[in-house]
Protein backbone atom coordinates (compact mmCIF):
# COMPACT_ATOMS: atom_id res chain seq x y z
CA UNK A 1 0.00 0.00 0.00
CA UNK A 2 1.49 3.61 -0.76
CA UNK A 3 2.33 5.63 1.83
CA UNK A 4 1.42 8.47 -0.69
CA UNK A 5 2.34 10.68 -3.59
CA UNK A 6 5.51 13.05 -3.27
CA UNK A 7 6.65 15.55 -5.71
CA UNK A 8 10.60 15.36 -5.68
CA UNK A 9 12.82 18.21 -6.93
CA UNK A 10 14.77 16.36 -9.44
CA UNK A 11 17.83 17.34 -11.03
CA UNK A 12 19.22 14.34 -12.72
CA UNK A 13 22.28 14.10 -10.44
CA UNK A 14 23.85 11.43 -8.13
CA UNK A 15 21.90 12.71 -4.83
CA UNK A 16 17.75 13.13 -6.52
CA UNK A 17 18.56 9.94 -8.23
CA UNK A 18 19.24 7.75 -5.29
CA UNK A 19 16.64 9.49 -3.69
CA UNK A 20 14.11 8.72 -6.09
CA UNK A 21 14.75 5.07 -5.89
CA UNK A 22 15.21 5.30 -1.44
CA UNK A 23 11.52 6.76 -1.70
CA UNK A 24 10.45 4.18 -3.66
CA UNK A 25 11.64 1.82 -1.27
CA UNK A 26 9.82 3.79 1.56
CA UNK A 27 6.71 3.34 -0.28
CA UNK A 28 5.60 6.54 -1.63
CA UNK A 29 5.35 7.54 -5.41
CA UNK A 30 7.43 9.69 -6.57
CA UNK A 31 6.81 12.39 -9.52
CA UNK A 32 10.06 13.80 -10.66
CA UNK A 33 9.93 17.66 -11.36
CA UNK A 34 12.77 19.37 -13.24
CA UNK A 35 12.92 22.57 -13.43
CA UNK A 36 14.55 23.93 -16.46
CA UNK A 37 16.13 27.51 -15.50
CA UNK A 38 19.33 27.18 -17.77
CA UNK A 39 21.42 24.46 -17.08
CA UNK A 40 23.25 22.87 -18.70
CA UNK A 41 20.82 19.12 -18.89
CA UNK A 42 19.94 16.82 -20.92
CA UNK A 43 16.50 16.92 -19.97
CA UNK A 44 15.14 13.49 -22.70
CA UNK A 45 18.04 11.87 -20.82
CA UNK A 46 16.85 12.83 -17.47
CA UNK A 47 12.90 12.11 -18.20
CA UNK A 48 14.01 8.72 -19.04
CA UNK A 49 16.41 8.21 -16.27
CA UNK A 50 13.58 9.05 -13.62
CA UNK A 51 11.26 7.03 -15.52
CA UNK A 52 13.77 4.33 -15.40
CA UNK A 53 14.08 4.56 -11.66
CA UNK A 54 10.59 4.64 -11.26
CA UNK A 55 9.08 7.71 -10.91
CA UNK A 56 5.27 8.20 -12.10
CA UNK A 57 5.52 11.06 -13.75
CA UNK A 58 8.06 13.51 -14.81
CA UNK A 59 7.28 17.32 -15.19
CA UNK A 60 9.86 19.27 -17.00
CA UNK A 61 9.18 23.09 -16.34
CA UNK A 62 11.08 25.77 -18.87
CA UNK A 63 10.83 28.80 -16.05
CA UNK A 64 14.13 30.37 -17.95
CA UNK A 65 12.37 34.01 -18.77
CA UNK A 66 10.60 34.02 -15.28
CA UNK A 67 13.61 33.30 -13.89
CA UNK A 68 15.53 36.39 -15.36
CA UNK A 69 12.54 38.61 -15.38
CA UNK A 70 10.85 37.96 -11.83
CA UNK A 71 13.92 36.47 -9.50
CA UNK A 72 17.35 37.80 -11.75
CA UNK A 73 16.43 41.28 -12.12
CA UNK A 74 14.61 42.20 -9.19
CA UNK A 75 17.72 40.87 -7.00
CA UNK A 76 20.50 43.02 -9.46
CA UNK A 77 18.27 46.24 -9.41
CA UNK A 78 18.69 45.82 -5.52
CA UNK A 79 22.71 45.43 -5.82
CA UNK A 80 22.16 42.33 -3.78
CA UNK A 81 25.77 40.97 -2.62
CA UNK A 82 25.99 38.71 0.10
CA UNK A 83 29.19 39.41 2.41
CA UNK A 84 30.24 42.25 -0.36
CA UNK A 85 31.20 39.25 -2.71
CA UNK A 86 28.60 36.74 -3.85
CA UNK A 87 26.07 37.34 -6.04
CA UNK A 88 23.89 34.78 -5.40
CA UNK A 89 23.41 32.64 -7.70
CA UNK A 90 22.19 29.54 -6.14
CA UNK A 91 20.12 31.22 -3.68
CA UNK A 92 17.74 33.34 -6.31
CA UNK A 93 16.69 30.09 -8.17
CA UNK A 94 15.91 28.03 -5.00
CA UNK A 95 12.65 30.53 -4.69
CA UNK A 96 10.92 29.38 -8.11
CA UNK A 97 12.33 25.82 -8.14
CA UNK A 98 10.01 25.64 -4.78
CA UNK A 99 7.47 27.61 -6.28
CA UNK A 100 6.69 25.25 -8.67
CA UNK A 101 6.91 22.43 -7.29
CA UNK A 102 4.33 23.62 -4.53
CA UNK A 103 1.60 24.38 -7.99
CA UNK A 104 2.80 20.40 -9.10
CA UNK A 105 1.53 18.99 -6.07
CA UNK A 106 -1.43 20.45 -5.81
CA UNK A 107 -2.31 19.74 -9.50
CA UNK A 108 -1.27 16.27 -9.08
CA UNK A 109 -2.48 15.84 -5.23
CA UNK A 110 0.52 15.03 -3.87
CA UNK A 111 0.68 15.49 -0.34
CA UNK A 112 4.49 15.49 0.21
CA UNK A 113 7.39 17.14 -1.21
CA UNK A 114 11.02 16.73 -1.36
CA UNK A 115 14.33 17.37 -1.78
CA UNK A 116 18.06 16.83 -2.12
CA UNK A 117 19.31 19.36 -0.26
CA UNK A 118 21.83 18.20 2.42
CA UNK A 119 21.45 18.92 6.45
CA UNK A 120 24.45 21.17 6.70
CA UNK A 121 23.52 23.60 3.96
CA UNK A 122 21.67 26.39 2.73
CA UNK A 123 19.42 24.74 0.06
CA UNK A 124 17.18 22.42 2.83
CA UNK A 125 15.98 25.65 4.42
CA UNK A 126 15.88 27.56 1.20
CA UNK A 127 13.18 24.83 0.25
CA UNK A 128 11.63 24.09 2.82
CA UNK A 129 10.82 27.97 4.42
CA UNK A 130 9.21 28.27 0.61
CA UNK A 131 7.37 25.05 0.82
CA UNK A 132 5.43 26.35 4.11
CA UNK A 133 5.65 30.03 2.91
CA UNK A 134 3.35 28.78 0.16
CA UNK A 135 1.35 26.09 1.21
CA UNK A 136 1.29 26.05 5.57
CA UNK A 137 -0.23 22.11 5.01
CA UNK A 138 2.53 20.64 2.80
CA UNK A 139 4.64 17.77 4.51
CA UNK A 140 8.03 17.79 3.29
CA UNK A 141 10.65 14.38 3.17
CA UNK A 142 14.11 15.63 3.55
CA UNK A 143 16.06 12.97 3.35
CA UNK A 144 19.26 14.18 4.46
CA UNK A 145 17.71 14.33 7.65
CA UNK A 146 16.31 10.96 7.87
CA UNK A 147 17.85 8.71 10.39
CA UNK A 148 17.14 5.68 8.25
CA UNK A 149 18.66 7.12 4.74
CA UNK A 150 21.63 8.61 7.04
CA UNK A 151 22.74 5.26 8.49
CA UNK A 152 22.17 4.05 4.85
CA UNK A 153 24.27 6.94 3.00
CA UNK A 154 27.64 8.41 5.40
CA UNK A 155 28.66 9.86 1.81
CA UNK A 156 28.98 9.89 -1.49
CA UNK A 157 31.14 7.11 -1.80
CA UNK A 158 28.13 5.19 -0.27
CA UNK A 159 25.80 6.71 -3.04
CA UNK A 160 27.68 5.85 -5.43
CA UNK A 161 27.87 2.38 -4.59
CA UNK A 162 24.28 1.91 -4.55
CA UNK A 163 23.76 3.62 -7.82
CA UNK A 164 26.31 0.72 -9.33
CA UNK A 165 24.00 -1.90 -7.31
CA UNK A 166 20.73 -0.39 -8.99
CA UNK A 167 22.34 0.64 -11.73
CA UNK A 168 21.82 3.88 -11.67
CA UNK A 169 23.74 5.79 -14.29
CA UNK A 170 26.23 8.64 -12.92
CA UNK A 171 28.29 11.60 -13.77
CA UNK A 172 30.32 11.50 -10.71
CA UNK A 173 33.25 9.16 -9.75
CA UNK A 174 34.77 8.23 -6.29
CA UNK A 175 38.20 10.37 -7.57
CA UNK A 176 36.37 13.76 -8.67
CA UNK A 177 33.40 13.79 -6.34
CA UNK A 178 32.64 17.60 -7.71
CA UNK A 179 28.89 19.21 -6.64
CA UNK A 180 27.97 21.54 -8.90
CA UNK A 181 24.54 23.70 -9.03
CA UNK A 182 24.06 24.87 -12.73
CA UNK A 183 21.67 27.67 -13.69
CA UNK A 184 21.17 30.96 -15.97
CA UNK A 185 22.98 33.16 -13.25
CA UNK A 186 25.97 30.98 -12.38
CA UNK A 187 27.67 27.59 -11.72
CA UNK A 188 28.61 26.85 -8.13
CA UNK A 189 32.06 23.88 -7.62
CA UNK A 190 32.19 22.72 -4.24
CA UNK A 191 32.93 19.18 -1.97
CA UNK A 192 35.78 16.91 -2.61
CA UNK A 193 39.08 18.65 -2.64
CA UNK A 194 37.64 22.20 -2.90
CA UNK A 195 36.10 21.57 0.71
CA UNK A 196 40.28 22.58 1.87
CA UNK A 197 39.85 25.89 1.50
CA UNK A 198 43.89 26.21 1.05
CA UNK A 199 43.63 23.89 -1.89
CA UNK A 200 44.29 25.78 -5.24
CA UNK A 201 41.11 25.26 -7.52
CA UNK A 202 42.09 23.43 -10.35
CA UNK A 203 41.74 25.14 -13.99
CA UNK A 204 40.10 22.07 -15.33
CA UNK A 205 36.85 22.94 -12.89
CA UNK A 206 35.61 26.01 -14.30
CA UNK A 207 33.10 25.51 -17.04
CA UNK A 208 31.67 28.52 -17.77
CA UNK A 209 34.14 30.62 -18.03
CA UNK A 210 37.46 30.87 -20.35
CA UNK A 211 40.92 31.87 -17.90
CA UNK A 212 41.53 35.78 -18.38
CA UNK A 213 44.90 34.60 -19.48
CA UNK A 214 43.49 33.37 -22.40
CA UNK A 215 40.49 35.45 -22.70
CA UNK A 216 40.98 37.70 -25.94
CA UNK A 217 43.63 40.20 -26.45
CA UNK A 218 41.21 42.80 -27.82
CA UNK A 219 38.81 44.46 -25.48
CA UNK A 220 34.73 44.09 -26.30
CA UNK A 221 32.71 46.78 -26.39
CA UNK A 222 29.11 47.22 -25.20
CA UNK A 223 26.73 49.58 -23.82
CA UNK A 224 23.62 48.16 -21.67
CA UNK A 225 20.67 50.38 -21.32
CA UNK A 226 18.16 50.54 -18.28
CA UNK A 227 14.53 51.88 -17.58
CA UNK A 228 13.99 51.96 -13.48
CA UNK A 229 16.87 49.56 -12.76
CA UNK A 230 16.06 46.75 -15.21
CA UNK A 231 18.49 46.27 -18.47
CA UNK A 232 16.26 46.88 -21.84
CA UNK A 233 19.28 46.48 -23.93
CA UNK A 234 22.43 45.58 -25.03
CA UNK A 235 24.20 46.43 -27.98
CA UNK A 236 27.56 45.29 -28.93
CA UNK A 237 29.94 47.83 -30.23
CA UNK A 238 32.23 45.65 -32.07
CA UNK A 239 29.65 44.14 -34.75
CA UNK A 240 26.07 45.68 -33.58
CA UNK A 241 24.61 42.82 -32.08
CA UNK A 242 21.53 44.46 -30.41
CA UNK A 243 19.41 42.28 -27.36
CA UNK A 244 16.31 43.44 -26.12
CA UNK A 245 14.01 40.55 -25.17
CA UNK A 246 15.05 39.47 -21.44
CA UNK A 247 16.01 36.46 -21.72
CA UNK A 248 18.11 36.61 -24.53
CA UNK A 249 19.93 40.20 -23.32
CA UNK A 250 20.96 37.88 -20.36
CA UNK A 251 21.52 34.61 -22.35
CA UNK A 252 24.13 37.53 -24.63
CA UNK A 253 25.58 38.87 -21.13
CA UNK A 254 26.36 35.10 -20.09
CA UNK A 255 27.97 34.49 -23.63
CA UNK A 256 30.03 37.57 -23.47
CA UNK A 257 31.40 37.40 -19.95
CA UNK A 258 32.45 33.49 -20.95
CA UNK A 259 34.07 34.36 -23.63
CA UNK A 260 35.87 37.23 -21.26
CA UNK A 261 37.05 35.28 -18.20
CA UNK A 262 35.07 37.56 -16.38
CA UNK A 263 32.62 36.37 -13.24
CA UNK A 264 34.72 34.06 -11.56
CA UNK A 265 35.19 33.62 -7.75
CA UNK A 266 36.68 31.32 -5.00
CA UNK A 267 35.36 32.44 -1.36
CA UNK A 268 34.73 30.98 2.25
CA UNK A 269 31.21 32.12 2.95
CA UNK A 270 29.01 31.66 6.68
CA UNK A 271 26.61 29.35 5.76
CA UNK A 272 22.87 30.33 7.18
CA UNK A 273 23.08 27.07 9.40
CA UNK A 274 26.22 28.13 11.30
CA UNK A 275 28.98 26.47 9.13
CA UNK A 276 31.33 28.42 7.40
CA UNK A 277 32.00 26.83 3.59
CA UNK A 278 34.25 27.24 0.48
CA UNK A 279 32.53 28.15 -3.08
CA UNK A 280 33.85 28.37 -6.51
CA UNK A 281 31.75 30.49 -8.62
CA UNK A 282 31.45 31.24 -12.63
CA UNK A 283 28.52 34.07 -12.88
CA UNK A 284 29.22 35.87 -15.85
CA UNK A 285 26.62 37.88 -17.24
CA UNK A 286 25.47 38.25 -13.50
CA UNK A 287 29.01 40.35 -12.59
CA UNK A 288 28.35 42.63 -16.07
CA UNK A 289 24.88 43.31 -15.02
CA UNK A 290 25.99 44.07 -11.44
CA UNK A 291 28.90 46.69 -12.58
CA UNK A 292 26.66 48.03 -14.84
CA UNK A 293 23.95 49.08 -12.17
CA UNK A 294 26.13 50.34 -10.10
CA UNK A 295 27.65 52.55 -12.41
CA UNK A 296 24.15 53.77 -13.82
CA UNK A 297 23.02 54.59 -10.52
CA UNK A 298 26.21 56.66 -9.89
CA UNK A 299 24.93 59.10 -12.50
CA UNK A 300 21.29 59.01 -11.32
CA UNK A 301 20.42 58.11 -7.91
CA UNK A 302 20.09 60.52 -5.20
CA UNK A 303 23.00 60.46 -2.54
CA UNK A 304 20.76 59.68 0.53
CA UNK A 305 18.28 57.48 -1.26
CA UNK A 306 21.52 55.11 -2.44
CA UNK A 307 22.60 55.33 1.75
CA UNK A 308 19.34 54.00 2.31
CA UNK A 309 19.10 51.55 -0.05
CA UNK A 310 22.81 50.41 0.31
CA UNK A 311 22.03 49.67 4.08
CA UNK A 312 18.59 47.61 2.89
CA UNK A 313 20.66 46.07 0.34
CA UNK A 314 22.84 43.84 2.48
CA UNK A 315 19.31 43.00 4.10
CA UNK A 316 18.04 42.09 1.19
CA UNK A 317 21.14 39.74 0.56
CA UNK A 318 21.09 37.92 3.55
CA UNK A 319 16.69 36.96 3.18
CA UNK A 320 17.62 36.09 -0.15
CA UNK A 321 20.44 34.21 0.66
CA UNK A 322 19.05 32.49 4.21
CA UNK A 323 15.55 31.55 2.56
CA UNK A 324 13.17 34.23 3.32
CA UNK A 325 12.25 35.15 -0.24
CA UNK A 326 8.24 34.17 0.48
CA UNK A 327 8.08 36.81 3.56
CA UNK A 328 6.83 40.04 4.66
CA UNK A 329 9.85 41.78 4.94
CA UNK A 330 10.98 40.37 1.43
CA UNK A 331 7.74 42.39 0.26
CA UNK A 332 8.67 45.00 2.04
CA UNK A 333 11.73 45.83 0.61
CA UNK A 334 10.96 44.78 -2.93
CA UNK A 335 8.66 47.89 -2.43
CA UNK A 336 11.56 50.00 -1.28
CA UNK A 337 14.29 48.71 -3.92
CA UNK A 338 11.49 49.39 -6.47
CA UNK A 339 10.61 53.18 -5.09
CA UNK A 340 14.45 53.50 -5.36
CA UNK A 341 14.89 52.69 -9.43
CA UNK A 342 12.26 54.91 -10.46
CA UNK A 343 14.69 57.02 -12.20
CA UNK A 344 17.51 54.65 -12.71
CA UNK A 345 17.17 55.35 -16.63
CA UNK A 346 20.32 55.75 -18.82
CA UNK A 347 23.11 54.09 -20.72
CA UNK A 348 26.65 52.58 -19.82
CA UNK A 349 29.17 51.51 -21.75
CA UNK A 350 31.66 49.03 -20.50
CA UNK A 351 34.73 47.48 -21.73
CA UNK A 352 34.89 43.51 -21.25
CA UNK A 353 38.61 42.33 -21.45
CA UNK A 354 40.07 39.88 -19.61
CA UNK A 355 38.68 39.14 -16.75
CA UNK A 356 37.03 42.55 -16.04
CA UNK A 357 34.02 44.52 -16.72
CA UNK A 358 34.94 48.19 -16.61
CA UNK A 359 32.48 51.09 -17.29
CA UNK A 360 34.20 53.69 -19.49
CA UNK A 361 31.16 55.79 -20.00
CA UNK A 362 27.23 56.63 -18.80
CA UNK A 363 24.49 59.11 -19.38
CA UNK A 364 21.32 59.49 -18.52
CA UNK A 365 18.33 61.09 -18.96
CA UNK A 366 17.56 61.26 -15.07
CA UNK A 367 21.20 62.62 -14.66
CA UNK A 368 21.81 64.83 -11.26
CA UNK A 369 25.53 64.99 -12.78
CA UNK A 370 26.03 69.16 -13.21
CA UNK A 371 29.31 69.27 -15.36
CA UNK A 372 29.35 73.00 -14.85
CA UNK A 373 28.75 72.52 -10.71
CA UNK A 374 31.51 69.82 -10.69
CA UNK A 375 34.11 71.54 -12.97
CA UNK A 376 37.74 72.49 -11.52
CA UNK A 377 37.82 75.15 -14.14
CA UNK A 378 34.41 76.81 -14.33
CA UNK A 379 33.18 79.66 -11.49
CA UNK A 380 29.61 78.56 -10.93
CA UNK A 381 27.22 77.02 -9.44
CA UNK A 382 27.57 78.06 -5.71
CA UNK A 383 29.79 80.84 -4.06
CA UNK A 384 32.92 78.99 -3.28
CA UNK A 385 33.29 81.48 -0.24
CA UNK A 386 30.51 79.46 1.73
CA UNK A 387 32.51 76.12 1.88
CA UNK A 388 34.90 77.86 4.61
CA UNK A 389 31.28 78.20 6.79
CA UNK A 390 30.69 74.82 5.87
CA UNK A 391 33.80 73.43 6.76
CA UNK A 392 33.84 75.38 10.26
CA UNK A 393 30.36 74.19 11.09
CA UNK A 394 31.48 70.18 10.72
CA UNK A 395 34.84 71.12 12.49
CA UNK A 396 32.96 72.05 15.80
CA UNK A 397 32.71 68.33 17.69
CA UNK A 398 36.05 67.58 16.00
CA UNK A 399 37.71 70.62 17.56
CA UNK A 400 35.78 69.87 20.86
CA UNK A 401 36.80 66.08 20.70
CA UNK A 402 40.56 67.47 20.43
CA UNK A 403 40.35 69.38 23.21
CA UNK A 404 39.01 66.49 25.65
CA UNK A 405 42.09 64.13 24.60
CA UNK A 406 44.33 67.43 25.09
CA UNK A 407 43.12 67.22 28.95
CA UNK A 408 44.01 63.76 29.20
């Protein structure tokens, strides 16, 4: 007799695979559910491999556009970094991967869902504080958690020897036991050797990315435009290529920023559970996107609005990166971030070479740049007389600071 119908979040990989089959074991049915936000799959491959295992049913979801339009953009317009460095690229898809899969089971009437997300990581509570976020009744198998499947599995060395008994077809091997998370926005390399954070990452690991060494020797030129925050277009200077549509003006970014060496990063980051971790990252078009924005709003957002929103902005990072997308306060500052790009309109050009992605040039129509007011060599504006008030006026605590110390 089943002990029910669970939806599992299925990505084809060593860890959803043997899961699939363990649930099976337990009793339940399982419907696979890929969803397709860029990666690089072989999603016929995958549909049969589930259906192989056993699964009842396989949904493949193509979420790419929503992905870039509703979850990619929103976060860049925000100049969401976590700890000043990542740009969260694994986090920002775990919020529509759960979506999803929370509108599969109720159209198939699943009553469970699950996933392969480990007990020491982000991903388990990235999925699960969605799950309940959207549906408060949803029971969710974690596996990872399981007593039974953890005296079963210590590691992958142990999953990998019960995908050879079940025959269970794998990428990975015992030598290069890589995890990698593949979407639109980046590629994350972490476990095995990579977990010594002192270990040099190996040049053979990167995918998505060419080395700057032997990126081009010829800078590329482009300019991206924006309308309140969100690119509209990018044209290449070199041979004219012009993007508009979303998906493929990010889909261009990626395939320019490859082609670059620029995106990469290797960082030890505090995990949301406690544990600090290492991370390899590729996120190209993400890191020409992000320079981009900054540089736009440099021309055309107010000095104490970007204050404001710099201080929300590492908020924003850590809800997106610890889970909280489905929240109140998420809402609340997607209000804010969006208030603040109102008049984040203009154009930058950047060059792309090696590695880099450096803005040469911007304008805007929303422009609070005076070129008169800021020249060296042009009397205007203001009476330079009145800075020597100015100055006097924020050299009153300083002076009176002085003179405490002095009495020491």
């Amino acid at each position: 007799m089943s002990k029910g119908k669970v939806v599992l979040a299925y990505s084809g990989g060593l860890d959803t695979s043997i899961i699939l089959k363990w649930l099976l074991e337990q009793g339940y049915e399982v419907v696979a559910y890929m969803a397709n936000i860029g990666q690089e799959e072989d999603f016929d491959v995958a549909e049969k491999k589930a259906l192989q295992i056993g699964a009842s049913q396989v949904f493949i979801e193509d979420m790419k556009k929503e992905f870039v339009t509703d979850y990619i953009f929103p976060v860049y317009k925000a100049n969401t970094v976590y700890e000043g460095r990542y740009l969260l690229g694994t986090a920002i898809a775990r919020p529509i991967i759960a979506k999803r899969q929370i509108e599969i089971a109720k159209q198939v009437g699943a009553q469970f869902v699950s996933h392969g997300a480990t007990g020491k990581g982000n991903d388990q509570v990235r999925f699960e504080l969605s799950y309940y976020a959207l549906n408060p009744q949803i029971k969710v198998i974690a596996p990872w958690k399981n007593k039974d499947f953890l005296n079963a599995f210590k590691g992958r060395t142990d999953l990998l020897a019960y995908a050879e008994k079940h025959k269970i077809p794998t990428k990975q091997t015992a030598s290069k036991p890589y995890s990698e998370d593949d979407n639109l926005l980046h590629i994350s390399h972490e476990a095995g050797i990579l977990e010594d954070p002192g270990h040099v990452c190996d040049e053979s690991i990167y995918s998505h990315t060419v080395s700057p060494e032997n990126a081009p020797d010829k800078p590329t030129r482009i300019i991206i435009e924006f309308k309140d925050g969100i690119p509209v277009k990018v044209t290449n200077l070199e041979d004219n290529t012009i993007k508009t549509d979303a998906l493929e003006l990010f889909e261009y970014l990626n395939q320019l920023g490859r082609e670059n060496g620029i995106g990469r990063l290797d960082m030890v980051e505090n995990r949301f559970v406690g544990i600090k971790s290492r991370g390899v990252y590729e996120t190209p078009g993400g890191t020409i996107l992000h320079e981009a924005h900054m540089d736009i709003e440099g021309i055309a957002m107010d000095r104490e609005v970007m204050r404001i929103r710099d201080m929300l902005a590492a908020k924003y990072a850590e809800l997106v990166y610890n889970g909280f997308w489905f929240s109140p306060e998420m809402e609340f500052l997607m209000a804010a971030m969006d208030k603040s790009q109102e008049v984040i309109d203009g154009e930058v050009t950047l060059k792309l070479y090696k590695g880099v992605a450096y803005p040469i040039a911007r304008t805007s129509p929303s422009s609070l740049y005076d070129q008169e007011l800021s020249s060296m060599d042009i009397e205007g504006g203001y009476n330079q007389e009145d800075a020597e008030g100015f100055i006097r006026i924020n050299a009153i605590r300083l002076m009176a600071h002085r003179k405490i110390l002095d009495k020491k």
